[in-house]
C-alpha atoms as a PDB file:
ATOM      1  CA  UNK A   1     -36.864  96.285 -20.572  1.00  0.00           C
ATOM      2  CA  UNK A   2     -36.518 100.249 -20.788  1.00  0.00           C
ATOM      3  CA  UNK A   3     -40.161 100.911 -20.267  1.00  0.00           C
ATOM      4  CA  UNK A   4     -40.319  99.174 -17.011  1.00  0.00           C
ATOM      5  CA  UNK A   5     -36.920  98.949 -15.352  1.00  0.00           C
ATOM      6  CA  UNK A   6     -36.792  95.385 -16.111  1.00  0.00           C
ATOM      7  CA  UNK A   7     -33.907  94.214 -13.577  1.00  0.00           C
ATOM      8  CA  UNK A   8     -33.609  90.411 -14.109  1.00  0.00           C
ATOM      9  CA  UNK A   9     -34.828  88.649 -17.229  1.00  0.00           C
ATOM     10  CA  UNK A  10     -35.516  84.789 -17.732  1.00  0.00           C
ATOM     11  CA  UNK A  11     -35.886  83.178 -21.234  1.00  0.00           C
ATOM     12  CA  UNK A  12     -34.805  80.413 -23.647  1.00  0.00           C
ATOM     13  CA  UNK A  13     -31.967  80.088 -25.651  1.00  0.00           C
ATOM     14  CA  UNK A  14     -33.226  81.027 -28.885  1.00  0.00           C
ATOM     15  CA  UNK A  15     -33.911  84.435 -27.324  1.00  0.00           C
ATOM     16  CA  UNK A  16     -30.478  84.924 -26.275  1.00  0.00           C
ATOM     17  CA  UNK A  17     -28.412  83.508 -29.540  1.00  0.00           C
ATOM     18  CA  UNK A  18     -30.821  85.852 -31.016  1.00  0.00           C
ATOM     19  CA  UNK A  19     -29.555  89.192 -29.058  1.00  0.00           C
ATOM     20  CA  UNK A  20     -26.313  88.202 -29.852  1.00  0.00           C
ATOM     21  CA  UNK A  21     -26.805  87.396 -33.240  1.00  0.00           C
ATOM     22  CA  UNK A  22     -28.446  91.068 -33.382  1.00  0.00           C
ATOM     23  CA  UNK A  23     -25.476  92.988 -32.092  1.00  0.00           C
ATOM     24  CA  UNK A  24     -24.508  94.535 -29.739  1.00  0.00           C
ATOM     25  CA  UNK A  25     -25.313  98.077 -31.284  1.00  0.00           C
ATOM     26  CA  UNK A  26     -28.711  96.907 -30.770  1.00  0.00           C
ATOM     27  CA  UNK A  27     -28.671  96.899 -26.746  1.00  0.00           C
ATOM     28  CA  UNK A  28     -27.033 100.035 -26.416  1.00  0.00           C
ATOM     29  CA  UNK A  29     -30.018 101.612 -28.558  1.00  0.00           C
ATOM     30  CA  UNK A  30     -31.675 100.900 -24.966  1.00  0.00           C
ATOM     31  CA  UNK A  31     -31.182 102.624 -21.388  1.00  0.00           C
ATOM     32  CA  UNK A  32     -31.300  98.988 -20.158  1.00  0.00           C
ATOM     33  CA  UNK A  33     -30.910  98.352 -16.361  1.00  0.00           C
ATOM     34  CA  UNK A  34     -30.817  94.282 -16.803  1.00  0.00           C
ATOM     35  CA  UNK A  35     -29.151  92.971 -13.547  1.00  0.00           C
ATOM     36  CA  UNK A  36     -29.052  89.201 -14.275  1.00  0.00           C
ATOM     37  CA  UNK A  37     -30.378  87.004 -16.723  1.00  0.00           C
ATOM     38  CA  UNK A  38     -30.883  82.963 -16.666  1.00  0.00           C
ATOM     39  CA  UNK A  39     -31.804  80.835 -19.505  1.00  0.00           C
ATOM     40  CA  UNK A  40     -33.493  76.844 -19.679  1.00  0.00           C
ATOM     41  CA  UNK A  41     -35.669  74.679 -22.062  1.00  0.00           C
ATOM     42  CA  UNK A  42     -32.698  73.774 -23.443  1.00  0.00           C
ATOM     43  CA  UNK A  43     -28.416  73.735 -22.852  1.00  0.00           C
ATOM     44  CA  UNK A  44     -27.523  77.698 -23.931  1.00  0.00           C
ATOM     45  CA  UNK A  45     -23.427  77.458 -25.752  1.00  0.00           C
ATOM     46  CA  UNK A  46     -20.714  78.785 -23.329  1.00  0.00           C
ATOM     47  CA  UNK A  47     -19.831  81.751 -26.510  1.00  0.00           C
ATOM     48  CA  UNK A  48     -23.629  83.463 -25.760  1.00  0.00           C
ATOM     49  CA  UNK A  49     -22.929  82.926 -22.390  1.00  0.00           C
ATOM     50  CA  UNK A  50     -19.083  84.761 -22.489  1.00  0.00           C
ATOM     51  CA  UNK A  51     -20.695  87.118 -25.074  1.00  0.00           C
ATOM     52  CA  UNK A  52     -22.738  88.697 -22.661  1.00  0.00           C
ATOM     53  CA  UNK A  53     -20.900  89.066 -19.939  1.00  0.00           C
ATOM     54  CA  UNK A  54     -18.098  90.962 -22.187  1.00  0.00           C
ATOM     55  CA  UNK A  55     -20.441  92.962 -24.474  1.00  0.00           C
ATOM     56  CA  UNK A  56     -23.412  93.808 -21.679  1.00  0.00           C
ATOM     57  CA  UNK A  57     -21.991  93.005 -18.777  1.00  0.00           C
ATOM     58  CA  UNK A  58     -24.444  90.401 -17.863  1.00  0.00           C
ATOM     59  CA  UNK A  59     -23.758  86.952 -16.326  1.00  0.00           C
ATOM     60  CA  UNK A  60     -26.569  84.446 -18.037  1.00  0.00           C
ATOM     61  CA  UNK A  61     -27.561  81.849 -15.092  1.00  0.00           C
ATOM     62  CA  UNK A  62     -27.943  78.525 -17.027  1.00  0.00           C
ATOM     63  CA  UNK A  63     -30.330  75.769 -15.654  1.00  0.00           C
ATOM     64  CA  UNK A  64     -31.318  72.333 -15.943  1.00  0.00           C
ATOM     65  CA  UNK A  65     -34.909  70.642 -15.543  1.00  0.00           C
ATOM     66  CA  UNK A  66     -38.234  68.895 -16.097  1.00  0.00           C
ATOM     67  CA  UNK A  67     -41.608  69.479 -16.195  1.00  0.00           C
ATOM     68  CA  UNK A  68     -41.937  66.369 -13.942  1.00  0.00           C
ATOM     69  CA  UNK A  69     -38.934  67.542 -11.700  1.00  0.00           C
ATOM     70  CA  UNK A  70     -38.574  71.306 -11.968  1.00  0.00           C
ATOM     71  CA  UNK A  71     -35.070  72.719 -11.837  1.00  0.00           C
ATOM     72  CA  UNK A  72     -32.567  70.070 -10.454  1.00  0.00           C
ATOM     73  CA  UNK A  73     -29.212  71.443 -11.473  1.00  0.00           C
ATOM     74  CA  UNK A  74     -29.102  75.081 -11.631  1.00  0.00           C
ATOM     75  CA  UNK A  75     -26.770  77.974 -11.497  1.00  0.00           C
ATOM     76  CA  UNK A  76     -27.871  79.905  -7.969  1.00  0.00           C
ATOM     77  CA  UNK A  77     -26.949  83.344  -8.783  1.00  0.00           C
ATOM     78  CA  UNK A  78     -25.503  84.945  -5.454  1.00  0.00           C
ATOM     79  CA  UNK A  79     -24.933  81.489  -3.805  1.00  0.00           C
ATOM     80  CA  UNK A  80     -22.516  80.383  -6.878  1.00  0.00           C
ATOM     81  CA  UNK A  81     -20.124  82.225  -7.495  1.00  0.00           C
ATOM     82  CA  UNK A  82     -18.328  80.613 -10.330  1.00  0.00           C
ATOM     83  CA  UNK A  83     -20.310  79.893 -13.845  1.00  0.00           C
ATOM     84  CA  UNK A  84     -18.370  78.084 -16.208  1.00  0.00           C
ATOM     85  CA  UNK A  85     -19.877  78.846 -19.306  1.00  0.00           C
ATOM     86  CA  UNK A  86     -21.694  75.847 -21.435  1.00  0.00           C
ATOM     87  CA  UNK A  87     -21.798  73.918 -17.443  1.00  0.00           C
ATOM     88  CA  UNK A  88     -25.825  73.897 -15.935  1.00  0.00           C
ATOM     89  CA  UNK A  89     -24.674  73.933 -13.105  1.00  0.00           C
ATOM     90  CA  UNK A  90     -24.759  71.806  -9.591  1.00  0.00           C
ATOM     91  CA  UNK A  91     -27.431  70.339  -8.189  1.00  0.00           C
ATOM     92  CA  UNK A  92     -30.268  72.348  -6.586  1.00  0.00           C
ATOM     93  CA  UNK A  93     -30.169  72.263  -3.074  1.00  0.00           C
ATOM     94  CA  UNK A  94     -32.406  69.440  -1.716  1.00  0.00           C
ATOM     95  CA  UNK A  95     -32.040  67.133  -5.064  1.00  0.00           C
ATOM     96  CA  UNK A  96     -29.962  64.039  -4.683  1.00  0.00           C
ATOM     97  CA  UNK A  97     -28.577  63.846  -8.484  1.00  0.00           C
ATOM     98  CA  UNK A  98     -26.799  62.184 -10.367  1.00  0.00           C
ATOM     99  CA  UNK A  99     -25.433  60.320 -13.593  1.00  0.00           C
ATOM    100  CA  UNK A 100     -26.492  56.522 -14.520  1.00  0.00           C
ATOM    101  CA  UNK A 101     -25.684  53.887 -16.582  1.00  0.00           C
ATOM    102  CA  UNK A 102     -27.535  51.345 -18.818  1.00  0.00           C
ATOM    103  CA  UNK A 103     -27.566  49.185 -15.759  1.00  0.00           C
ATOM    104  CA  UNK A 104     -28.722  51.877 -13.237  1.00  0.00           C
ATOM    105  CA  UNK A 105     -25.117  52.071 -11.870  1.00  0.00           C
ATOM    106  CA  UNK A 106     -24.027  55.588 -11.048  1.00  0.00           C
ATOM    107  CA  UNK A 107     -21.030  56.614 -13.160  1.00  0.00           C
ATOM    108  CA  UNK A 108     -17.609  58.121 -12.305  1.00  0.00           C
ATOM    109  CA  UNK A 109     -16.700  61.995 -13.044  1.00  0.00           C
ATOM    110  CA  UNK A 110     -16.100  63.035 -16.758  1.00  0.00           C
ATOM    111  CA  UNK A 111     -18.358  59.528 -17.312  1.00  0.00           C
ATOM    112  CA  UNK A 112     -21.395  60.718 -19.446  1.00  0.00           C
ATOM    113  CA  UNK A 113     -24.278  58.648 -17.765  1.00  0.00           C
ATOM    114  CA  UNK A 114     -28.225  59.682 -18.284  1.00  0.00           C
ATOM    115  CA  UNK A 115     -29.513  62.405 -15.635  1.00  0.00           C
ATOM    116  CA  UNK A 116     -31.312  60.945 -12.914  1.00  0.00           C
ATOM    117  CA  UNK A 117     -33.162  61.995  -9.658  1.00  0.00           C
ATOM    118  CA  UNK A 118     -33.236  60.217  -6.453  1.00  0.00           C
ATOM    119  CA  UNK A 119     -36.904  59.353  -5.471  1.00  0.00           C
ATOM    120  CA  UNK A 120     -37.897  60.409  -2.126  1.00  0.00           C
ATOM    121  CA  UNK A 121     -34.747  63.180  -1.878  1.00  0.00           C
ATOM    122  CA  UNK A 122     -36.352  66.301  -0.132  1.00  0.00           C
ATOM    123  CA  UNK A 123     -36.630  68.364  -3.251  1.00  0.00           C
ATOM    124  CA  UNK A 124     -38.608  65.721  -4.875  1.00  0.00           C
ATOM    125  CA  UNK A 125     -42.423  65.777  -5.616  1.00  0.00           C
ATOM    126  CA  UNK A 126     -43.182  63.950  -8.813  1.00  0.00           C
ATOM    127  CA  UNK A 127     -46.191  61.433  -7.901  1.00  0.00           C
ATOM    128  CA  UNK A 128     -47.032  59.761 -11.326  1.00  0.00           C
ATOM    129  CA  UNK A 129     -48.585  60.538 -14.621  1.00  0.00           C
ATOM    130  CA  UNK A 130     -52.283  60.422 -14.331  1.00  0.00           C
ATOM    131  CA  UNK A 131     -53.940  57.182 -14.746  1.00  0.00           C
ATOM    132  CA  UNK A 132     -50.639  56.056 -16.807  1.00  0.00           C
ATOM    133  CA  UNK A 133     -49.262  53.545 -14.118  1.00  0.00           C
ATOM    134  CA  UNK A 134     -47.016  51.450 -17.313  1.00  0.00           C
ATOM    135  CA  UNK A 135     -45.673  55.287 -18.196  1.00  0.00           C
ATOM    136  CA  UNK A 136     -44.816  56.209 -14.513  1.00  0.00           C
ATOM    137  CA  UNK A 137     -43.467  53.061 -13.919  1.00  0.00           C
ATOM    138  CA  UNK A 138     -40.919  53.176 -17.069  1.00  0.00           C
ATOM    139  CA  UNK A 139     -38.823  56.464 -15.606  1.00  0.00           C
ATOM    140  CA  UNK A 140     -37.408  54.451 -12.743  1.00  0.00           C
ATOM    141  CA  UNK A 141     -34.403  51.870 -12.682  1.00  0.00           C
ATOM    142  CA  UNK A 142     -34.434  51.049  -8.755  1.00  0.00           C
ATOM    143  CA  UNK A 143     -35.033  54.674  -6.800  1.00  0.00           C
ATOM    144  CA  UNK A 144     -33.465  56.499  -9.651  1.00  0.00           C
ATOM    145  CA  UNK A 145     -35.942  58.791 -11.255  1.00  0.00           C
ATOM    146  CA  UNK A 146     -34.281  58.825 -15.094  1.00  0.00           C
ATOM    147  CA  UNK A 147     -34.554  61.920 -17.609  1.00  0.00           C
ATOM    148  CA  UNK A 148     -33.509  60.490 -20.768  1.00  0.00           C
ATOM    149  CA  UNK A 149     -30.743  63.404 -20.941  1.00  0.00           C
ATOM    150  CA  UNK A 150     -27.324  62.671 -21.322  1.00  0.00           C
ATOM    151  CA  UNK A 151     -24.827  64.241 -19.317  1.00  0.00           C
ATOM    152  CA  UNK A 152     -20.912  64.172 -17.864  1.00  0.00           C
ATOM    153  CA  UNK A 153     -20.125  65.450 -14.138  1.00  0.00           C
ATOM    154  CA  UNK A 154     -16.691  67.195 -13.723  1.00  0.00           C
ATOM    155  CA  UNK A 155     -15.026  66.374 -10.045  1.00  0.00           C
ATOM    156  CA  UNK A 156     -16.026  69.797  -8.733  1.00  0.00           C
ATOM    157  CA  UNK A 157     -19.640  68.931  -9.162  1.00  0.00           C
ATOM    158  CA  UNK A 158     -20.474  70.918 -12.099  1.00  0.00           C
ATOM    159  CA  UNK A 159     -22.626  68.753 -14.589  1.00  0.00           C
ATOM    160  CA  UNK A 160     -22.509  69.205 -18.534  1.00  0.00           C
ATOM    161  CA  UNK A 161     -25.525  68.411 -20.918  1.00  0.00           C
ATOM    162  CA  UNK A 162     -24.428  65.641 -23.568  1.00  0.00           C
ATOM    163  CA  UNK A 163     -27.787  65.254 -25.221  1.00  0.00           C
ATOM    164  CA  UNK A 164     -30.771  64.002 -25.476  1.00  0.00           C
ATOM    165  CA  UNK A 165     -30.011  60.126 -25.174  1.00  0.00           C
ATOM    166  CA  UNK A 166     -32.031  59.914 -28.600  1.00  0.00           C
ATOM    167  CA  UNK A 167     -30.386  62.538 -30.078  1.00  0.00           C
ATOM    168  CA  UNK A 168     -26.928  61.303 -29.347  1.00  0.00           C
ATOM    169  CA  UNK A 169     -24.349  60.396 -32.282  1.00  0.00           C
ATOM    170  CA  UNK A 170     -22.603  57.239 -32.653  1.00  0.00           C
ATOM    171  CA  UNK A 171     -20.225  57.666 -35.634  1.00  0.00           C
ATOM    172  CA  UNK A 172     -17.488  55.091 -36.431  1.00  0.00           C
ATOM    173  CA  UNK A 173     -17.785  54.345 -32.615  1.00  0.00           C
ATOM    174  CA  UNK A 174     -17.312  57.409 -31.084  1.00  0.00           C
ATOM    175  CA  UNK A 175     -20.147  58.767 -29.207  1.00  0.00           C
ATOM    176  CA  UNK A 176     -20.909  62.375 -30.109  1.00  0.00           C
ATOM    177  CA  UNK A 177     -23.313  64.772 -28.027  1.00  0.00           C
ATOM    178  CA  UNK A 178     -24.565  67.556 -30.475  1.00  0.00           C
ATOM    179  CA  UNK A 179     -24.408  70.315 -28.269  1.00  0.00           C
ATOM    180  CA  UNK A 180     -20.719  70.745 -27.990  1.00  0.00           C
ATOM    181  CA  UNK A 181     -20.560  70.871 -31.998  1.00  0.00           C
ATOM    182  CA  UNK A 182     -23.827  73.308 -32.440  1.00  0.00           C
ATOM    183  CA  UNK A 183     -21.318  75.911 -29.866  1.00  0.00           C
ATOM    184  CA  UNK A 184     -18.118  75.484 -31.845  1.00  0.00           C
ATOM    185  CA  UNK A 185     -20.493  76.163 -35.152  1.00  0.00           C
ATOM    186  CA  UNK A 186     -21.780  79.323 -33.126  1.00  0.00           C
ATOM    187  CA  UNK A 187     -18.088  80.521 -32.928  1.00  0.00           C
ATOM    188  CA  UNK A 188     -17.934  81.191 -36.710  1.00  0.00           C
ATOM    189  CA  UNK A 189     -19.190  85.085 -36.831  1.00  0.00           C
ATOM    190  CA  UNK A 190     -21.552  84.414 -39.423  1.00  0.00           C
ATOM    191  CA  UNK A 191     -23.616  81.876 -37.387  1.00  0.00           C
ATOM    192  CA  UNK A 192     -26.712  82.914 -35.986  1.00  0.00           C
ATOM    193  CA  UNK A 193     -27.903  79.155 -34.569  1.00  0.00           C
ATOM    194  CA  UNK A 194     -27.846  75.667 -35.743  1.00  0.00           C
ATOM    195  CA  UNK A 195     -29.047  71.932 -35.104  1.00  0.00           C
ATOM    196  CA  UNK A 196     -27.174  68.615 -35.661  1.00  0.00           C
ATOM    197  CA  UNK A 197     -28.292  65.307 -36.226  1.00  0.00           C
ATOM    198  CA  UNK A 198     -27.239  61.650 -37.135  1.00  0.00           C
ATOM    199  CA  UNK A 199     -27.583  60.775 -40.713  1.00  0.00           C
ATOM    200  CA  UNK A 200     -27.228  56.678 -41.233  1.00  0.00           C
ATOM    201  CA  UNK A 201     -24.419  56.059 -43.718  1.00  0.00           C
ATOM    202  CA  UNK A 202     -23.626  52.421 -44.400  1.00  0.00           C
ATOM    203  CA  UNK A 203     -19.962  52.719 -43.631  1.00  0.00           C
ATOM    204  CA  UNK A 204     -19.657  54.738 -40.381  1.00  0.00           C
ATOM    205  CA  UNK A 205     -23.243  53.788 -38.731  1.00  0.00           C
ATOM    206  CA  UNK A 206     -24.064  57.805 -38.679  1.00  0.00           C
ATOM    207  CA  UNK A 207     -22.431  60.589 -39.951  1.00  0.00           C
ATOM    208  CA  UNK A 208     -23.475  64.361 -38.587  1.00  0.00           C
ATOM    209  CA  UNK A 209     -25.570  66.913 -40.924  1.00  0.00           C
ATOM    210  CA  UNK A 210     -25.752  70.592 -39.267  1.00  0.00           C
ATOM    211  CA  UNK A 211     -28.580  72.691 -40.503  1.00  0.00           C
ATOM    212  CA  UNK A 212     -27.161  76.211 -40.134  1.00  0.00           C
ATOM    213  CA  UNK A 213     -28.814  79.863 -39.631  1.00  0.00           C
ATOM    214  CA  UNK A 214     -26.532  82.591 -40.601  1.00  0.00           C
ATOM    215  CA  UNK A 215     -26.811  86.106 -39.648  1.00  0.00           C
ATOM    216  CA  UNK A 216     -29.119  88.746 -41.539  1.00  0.00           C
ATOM    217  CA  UNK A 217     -27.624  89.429 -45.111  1.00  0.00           C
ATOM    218  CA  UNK A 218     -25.380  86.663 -44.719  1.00  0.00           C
ATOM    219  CA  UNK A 219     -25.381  83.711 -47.820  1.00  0.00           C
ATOM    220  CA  UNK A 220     -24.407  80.443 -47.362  1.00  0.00           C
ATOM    221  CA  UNK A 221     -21.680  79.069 -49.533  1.00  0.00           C
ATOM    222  CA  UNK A 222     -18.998  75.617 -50.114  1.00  0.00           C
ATOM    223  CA  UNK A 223     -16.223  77.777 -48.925  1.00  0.00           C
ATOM    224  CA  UNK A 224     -18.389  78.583 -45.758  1.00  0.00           C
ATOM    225  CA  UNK A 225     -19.164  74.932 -45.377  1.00  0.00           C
ATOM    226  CA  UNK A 226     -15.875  74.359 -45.504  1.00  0.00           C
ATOM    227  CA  UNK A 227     -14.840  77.291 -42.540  1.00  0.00           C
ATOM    228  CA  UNK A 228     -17.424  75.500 -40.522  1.00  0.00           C
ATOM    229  CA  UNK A 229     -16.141  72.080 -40.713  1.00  0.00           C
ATOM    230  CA  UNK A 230     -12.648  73.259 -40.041  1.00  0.00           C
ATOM    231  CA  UNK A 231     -13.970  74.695 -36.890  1.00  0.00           C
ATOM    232  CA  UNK A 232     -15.145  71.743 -35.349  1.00  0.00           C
ATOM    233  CA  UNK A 233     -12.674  69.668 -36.087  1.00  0.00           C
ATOM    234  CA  UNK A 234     -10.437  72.086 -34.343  1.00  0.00           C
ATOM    235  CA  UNK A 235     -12.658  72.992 -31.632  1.00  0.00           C
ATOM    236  CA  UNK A 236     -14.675  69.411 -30.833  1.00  0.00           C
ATOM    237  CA  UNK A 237     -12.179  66.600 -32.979  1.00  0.00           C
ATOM    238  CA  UNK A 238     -11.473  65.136 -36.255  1.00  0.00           C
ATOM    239  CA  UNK A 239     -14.202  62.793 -35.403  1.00  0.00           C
ATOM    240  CA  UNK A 240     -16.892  65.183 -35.048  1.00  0.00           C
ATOM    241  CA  UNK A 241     -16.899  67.292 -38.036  1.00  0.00           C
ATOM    242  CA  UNK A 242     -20.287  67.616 -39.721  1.00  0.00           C
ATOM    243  CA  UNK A 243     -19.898  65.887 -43.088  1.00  0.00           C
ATOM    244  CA  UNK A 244     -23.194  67.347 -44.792  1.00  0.00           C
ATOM    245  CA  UNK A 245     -23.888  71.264 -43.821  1.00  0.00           C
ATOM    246  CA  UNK A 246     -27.595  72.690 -45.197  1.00  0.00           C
ATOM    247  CA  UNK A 247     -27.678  76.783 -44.861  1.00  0.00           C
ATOM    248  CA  UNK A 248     -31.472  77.122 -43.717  1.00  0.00           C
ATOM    249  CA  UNK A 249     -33.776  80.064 -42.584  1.00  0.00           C
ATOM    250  CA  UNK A 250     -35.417  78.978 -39.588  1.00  0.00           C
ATOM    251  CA  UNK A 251     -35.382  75.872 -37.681  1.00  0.00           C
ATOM    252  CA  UNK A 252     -38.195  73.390 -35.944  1.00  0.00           C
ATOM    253  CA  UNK A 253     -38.969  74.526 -32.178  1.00  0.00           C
ATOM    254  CA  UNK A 254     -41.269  74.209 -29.754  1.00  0.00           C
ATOM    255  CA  UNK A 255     -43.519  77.695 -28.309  1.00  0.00           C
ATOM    256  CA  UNK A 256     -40.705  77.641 -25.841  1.00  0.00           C
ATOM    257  CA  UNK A 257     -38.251  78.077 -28.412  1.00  0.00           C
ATOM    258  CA  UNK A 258     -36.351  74.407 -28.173  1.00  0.00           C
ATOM    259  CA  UNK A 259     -35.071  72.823 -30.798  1.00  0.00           C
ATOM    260  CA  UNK A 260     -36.875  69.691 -32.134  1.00  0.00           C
ATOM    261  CA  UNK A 261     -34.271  67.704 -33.536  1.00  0.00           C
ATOM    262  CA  UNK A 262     -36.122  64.891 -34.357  1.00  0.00           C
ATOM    263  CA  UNK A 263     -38.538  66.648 -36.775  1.00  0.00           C
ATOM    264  CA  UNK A 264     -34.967  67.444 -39.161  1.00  0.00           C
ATOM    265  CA  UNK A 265     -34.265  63.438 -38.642  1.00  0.00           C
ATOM    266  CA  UNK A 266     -37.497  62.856 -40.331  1.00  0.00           C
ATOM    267  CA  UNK A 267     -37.368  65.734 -43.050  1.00  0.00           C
ATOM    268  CA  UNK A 268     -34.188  64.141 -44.096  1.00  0.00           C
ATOM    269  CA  UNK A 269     -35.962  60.354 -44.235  1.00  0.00           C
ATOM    270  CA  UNK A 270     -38.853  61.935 -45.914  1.00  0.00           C
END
């Protein structure tokens, strides 16, 4: 970023919980001139968000998309003026979005409802996957082009990522997203990053594990655990506290630096 004036800087999370995670003695080792920065692959928690803004200076520009619909909810820099930190955003100009049920009803604000496109809006281009007619076919319920992520929609239009519809908890029937607990985890200053999951437990249906990264010369510890649990049941509800906490040193991702849930669902089967 010093060596060539870099001015506005686009990356995934991971990159950015790993700045702040890092310092911010680290930055201002740097005659940076970073303008604006904007983050997707993945939600990016409100604290890196707020972090950055009060440490650097630096508003982060979260955004929401697929690789079969490109970016449908986004922050627009200049032309929004208000980022609420942990919100994607409202839909891009030219998208008709919105929320769905199981039933392919569209859902009320502060509903959660799965993330779906309007087929034939202006913005929209997807045509099909290639020779997979059963595939293509599956994504639709009526003209509704579906995602298979979760998310609620505040009156003003800003939309909130819930999760993954397969990655969603349901624990003693409450219906838990784990976003909003991996960001109350992050608030703990010796949390670098972490993942939650569902664990089956024959009692409560699923109980939530977090597997948690902790900052460089940091050791994990039952009195930790503990600090962390507190934390989210202040922060997210008595409900949502992780009952099983593993201190870890790295975490499954993709090259894009997204968290692969699913492959810690199977390392705790196996």
């Amino acid at each position: 970023m010093e060596r060539y004036g870099v001015t506005n800087f686009t990356h995934a999370p991971t990159a950015y919980r790993a700045l702040m995670a890092a310092g911010v003695e680290l930055a201002r080792k740097y005659a940076i001139k970073l303008r604006i920065a904007s983050s997707a692959g993945e939600p990016l928690n409100p604290e890196v968000i707020d972090w950055f803004q009060r440490k650097l200076g630096v508003p982060i520009y979260d955004s929401y998309g697929q690789t079969e619909l490109g970016m449908i909810v986004c922050n627009y820099g200049a032309f929004q003026h208000n980022i609420k930190p942990g919100s994607m955003g409202r839909p891009t100009p030219g998208f008709d979005v919105s929320l769905i049920d199981d039933e392919g009803n569209e859902v009320p604000a502060n509903v959660p409802g799965q993330i779906a496109a309007r087929r034939g809006s202006y913005g929209y281009w997807f045509n099909g996957y290639w020779q997979e007619p059963e595939k293509t076919a599956a994504l639709y319920t009526g003209n509704w082009h579906l995602s298979g992520d979760m998310a609620r929609r505040e009156k003003d239009g800003y939309y909130w990522f819930e999760g993954r519809s397969d990655d969603l908890i349901n624990s003693s029937g409450y219906r838990i997203g784990p976003f909003e607990i991996e960001s109350a985890l992050l608030e703990h200053p010796m949390v670098a990053e972490s993942a939650v999951i569902s664990v089956p437990d024959a009692q409560r249906g699923e109980i939530i594990k977090a597997y948690v990264i902790l900052k460089a010369g940091r050791e994990g510890s039952p009195e930790l655990a503990g600090e962390l649990q507190q934390i989210v049941r202040e922060r997210v509800g008595k409900h949502a506290f992780p009952r099983s906490i593993e201190f870890v040193t790295a975490l499954p991702k993709t090259e894009s630096g997204k968290i692969q849930r699913y492959l810690l669902r199977e390392r705790h089967r196996g």
